[in-house]
N, C-alpha and C. Protein backbone atom coordinates (compact mmCIF):
# COMPACT_ATOMS: atom_id res chain seq x y z
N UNK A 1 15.52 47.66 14.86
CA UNK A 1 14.16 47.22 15.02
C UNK A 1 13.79 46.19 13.96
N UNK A 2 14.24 46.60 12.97
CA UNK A 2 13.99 45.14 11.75
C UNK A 2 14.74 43.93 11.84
N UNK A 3 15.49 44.34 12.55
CA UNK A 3 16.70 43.10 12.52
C UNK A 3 15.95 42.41 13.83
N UNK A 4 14.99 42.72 14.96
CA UNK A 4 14.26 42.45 15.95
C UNK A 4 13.70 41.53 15.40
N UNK A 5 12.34 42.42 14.55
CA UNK A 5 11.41 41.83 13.91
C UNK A 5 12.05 40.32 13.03
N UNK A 6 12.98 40.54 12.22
CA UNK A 6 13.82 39.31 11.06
C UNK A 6 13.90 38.08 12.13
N UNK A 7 14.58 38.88 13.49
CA UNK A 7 15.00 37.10 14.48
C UNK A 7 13.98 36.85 15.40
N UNK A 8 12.74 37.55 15.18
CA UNK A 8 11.45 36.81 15.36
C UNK A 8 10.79 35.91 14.76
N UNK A 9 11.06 36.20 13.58
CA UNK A 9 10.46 35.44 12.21
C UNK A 9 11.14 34.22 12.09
N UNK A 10 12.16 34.10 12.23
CA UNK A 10 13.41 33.10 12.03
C UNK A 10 13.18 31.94 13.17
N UNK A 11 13.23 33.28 14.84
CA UNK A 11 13.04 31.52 15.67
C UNK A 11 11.97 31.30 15.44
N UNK A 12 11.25 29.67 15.73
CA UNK A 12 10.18 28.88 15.97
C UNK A 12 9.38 29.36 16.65
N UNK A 13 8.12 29.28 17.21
CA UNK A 13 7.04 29.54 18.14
C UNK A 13 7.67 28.68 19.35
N UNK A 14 6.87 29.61 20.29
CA UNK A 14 7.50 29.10 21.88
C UNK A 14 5.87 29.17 22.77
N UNK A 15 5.31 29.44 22.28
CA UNK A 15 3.79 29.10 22.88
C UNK A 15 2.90 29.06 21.71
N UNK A 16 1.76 28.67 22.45
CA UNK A 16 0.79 28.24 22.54
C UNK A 16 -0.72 29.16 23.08
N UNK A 17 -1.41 29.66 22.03
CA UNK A 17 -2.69 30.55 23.06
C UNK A 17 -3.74 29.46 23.72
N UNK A 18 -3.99 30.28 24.87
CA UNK A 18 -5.04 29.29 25.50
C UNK A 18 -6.10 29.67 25.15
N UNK A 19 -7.54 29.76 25.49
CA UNK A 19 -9.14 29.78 25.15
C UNK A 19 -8.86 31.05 25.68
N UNK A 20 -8.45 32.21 26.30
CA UNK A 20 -8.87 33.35 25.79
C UNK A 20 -7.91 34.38 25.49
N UNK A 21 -6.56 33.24 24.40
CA UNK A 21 -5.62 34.13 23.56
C UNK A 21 -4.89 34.77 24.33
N UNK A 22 -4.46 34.27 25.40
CA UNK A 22 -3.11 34.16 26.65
C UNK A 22 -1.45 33.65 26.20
N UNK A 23 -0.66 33.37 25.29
CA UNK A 23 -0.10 32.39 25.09
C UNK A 23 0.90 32.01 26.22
N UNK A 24 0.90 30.32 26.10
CA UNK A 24 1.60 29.60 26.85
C UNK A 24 2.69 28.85 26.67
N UNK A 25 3.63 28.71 27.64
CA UNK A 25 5.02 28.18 26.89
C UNK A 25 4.92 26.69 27.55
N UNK A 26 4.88 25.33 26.56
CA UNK A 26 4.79 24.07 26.82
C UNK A 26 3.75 24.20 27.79
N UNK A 27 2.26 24.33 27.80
CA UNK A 27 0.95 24.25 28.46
C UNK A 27 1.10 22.25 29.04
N UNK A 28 0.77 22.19 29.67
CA UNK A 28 0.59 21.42 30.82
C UNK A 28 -1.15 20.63 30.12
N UNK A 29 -1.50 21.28 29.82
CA UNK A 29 -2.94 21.25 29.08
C UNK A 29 -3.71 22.14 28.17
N UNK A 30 -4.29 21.90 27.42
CA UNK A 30 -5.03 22.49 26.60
C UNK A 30 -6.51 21.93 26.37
N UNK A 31 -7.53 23.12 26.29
CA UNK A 31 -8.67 22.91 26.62
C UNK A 31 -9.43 23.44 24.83
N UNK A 32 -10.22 21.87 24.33
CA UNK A 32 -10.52 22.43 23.25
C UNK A 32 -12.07 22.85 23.35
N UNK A 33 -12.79 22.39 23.96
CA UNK A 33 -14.01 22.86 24.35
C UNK A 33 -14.22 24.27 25.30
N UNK A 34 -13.78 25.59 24.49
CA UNK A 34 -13.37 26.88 25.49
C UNK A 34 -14.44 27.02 26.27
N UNK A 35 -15.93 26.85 26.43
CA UNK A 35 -16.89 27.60 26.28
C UNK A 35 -17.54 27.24 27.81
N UNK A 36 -16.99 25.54 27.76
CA UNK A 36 -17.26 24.58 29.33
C UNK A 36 -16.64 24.08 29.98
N UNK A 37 -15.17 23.77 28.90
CA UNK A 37 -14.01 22.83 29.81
C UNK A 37 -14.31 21.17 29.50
N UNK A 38 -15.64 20.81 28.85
CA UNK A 38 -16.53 19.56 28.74
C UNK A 38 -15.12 18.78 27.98
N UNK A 39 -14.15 19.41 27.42
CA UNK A 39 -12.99 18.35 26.08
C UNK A 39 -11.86 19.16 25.86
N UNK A 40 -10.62 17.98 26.26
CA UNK A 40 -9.53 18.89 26.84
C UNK A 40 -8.25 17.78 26.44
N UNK A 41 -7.23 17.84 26.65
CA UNK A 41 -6.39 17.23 26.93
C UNK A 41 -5.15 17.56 27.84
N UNK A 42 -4.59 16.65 29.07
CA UNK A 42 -3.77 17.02 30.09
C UNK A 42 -2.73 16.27 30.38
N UNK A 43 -2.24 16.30 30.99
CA UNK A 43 -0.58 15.35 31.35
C UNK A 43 0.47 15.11 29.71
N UNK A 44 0.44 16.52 29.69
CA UNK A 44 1.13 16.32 27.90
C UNK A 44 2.68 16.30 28.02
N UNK A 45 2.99 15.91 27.27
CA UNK A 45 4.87 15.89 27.47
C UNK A 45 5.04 15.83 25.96
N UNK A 46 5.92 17.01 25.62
CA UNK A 46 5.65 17.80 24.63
C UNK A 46 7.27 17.22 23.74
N UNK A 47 7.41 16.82 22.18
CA UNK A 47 8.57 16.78 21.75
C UNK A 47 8.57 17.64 20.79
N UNK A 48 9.75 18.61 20.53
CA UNK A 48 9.81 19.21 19.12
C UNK A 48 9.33 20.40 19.44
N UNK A 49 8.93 20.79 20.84
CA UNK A 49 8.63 22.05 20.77
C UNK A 49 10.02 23.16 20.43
N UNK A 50 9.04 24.41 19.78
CA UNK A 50 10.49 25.66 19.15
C UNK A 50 10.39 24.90 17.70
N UNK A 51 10.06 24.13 17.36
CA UNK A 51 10.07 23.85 15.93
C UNK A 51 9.01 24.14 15.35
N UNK A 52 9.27 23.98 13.80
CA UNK A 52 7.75 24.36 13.45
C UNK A 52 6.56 23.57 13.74
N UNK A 53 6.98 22.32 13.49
CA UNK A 53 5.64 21.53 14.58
C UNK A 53 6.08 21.27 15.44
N UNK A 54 5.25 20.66 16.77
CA UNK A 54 5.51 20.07 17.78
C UNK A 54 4.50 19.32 18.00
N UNK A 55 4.88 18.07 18.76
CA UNK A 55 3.50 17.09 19.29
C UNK A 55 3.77 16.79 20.48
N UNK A 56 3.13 16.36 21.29
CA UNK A 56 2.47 15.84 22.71
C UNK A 56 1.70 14.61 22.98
N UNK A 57 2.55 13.88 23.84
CA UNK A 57 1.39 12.67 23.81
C UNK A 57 0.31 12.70 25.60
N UNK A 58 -0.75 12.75 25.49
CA UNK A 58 -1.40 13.01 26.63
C UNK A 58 -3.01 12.75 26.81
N UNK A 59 -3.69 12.84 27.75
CA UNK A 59 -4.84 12.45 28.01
C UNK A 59 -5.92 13.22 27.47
N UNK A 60 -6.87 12.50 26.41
CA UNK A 60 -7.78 13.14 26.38
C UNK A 60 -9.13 13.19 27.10
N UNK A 61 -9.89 14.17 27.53
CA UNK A 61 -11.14 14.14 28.77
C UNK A 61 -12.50 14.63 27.71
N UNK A 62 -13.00 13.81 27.59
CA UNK A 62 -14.42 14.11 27.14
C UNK A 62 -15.57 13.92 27.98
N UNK A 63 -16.63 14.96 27.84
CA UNK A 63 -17.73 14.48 28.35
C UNK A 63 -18.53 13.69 27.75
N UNK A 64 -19.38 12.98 28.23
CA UNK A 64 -20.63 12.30 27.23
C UNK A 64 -21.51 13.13 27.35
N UNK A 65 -22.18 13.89 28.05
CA UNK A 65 -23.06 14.62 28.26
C UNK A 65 -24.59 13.64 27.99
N UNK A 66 -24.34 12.84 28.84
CA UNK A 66 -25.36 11.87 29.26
C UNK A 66 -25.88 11.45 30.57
N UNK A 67 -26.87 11.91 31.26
CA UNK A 67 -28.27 12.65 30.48
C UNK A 67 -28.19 14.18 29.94
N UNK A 68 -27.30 14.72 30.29
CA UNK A 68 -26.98 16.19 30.11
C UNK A 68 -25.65 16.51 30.26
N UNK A 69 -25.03 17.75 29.90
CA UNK A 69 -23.76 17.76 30.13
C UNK A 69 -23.25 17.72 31.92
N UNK A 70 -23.99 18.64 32.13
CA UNK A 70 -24.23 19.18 33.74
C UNK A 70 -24.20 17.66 34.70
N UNK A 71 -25.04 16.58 34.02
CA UNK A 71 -25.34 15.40 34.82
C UNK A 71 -24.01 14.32 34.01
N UNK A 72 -23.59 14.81 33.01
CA UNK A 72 -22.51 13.58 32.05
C UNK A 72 -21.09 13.42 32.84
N UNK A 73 -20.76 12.16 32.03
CA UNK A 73 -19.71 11.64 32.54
C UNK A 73 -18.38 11.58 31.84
N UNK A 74 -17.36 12.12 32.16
CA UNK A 74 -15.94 12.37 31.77
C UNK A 74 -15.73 10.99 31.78
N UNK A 75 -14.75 10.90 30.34
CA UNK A 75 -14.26 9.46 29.99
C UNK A 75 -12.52 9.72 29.87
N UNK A 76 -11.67 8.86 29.56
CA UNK A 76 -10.22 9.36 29.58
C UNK A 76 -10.03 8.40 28.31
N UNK A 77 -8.75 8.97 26.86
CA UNK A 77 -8.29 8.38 26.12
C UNK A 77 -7.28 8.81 25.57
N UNK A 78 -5.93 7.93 25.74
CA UNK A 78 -5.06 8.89 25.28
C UNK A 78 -4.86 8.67 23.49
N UNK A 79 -4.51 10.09 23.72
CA UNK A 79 -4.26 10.61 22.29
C UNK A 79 -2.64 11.64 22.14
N UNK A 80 -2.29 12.08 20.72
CA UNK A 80 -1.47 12.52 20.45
C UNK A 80 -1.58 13.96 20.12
N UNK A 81 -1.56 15.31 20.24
CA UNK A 81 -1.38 16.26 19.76
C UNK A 81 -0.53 16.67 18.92
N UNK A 82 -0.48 17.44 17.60
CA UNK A 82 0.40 18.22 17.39
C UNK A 82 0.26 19.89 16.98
N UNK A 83 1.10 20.70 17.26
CA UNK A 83 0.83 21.78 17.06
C UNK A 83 1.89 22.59 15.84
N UNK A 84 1.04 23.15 14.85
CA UNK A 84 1.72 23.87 13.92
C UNK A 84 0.95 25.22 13.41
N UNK A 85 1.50 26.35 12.47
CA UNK A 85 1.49 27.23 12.24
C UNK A 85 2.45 28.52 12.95
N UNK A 86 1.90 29.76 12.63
CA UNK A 86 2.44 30.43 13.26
C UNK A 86 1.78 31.79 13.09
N UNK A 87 1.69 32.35 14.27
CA UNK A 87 1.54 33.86 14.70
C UNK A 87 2.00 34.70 15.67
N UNK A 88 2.20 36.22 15.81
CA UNK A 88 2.66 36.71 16.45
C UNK A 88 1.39 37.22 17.82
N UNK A 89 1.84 36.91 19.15
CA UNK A 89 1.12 37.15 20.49
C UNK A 89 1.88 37.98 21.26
N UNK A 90 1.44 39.36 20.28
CA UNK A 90 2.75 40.56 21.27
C UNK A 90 4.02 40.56 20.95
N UNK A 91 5.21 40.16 21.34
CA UNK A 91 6.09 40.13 21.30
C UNK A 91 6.81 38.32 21.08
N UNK A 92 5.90 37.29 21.45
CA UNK A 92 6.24 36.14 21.31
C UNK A 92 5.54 35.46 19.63
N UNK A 93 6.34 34.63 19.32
CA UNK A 93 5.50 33.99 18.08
C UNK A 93 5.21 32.50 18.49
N UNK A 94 3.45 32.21 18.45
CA UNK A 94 3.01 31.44 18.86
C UNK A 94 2.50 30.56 17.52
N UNK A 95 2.21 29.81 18.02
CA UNK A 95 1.56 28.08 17.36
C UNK A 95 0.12 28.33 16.96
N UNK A 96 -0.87 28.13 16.08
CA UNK A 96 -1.79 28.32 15.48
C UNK A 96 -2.92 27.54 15.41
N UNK A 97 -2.31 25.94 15.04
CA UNK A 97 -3.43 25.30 15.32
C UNK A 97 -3.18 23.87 16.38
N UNK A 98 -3.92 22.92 16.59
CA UNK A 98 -3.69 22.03 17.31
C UNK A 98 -4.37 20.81 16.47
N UNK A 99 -3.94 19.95 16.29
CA UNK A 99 -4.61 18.71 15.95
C UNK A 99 -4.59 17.21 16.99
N UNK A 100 -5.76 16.69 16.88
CA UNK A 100 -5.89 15.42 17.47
C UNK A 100 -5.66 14.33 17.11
N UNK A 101 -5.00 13.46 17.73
CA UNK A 101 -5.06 12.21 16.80
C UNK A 101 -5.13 10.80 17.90
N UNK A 102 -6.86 10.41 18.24
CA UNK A 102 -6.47 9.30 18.92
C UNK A 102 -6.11 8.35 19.17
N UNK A 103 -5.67 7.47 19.60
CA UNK A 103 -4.73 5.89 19.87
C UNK A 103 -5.62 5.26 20.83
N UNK A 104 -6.13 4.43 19.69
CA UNK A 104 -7.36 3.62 20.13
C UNK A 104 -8.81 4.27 20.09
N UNK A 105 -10.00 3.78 20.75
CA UNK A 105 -10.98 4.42 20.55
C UNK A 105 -10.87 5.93 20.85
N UNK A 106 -11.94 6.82 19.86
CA UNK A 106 -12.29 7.86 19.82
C UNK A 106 -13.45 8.18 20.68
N UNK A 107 -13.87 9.35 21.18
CA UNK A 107 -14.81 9.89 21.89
C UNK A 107 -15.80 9.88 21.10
N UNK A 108 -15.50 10.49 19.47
CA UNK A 108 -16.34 10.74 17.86
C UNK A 108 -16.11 10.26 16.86
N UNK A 109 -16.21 8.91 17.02
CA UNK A 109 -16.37 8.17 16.28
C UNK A 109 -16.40 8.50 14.46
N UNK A 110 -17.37 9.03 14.69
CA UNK A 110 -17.74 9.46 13.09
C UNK A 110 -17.33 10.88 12.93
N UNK A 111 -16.13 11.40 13.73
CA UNK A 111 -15.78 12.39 13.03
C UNK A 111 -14.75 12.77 11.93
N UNK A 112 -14.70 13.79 11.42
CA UNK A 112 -13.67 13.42 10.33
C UNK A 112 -12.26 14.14 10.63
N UNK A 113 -10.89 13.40 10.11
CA UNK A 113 -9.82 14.48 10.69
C UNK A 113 -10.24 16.02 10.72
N UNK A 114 -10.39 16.62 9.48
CA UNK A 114 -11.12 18.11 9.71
C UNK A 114 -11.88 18.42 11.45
N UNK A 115 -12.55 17.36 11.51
CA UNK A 115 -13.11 17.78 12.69
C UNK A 115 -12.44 17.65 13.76
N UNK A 116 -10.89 17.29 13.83
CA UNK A 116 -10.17 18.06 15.26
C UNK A 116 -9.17 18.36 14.95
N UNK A 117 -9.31 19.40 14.51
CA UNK A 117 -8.03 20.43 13.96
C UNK A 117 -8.79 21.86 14.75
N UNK A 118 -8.36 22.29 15.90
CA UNK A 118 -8.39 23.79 16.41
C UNK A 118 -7.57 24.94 16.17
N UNK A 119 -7.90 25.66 16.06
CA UNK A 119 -7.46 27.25 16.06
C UNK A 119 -7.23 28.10 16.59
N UNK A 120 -6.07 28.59 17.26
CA UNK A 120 -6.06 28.99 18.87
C UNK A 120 -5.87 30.42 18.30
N UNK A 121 -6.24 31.38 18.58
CA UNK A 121 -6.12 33.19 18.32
C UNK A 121 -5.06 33.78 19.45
N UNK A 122 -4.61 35.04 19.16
CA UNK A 122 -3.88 35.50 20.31
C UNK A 122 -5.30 36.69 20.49
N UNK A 123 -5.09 37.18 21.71
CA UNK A 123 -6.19 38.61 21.85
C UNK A 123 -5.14 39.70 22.34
């Protein structure tokens, strides 16, 4: 059983939790806005995954939420993901956080790296 536990620790993460701490192996998408779906990124093609980091280059979807979110309009920009850390999701050891990094204009302008770095939980 320890020797289980040791070559858990040893390999890399192989998922990824989604918004309600599901984990996923190479997700197709990831949704950083859990709450609406309003900011996301999709069509990812993932390098380096099983390592300790991994990145993704793929589409990011923001809303403007202009006049409202309900009435706003989804914009597209691609950007780069990468994913690092590590935790255990049951029996798999998953990836921790996600960071953004866009190529070319941003959705948030004035935000700061800190501000897209997510935190994915297992439940």
């Amino acid at each position: 059983m320890i020797l289980l536990a040791a070559l858990a620790l040893a390999a890399g993460p192989t998922a990824l939790p989604n918004c309600i701490g599901q984990p996923q192996v190479k997700p197709a998408q990831v949704i950083f806005a859990c709450a609406d779906a309003n900011f996301g990124i999709r069509k990812l093609r993932w390098i380096g995954w099983g390592d300790a980091r991994a990145a993704a280059t793929g589409t990011v979807y923001a809303n403007d939420c202009t006049p409202t979110c309900v009435a706003g309009h989804f914009h597209n920009y691609p950007a780069v993901i990468v994913v690092d850390g590590r935790q255990q999701c049951g029996s798999a050891t998953a990836y921790k956080r996600v960071t953004i990094a866009f190529i070319g204009p941003s959705p948030y302008p004035k935000s700061k790296p800190a501000d897209l770095v997510y935190t994915y939980r297992c439940r």
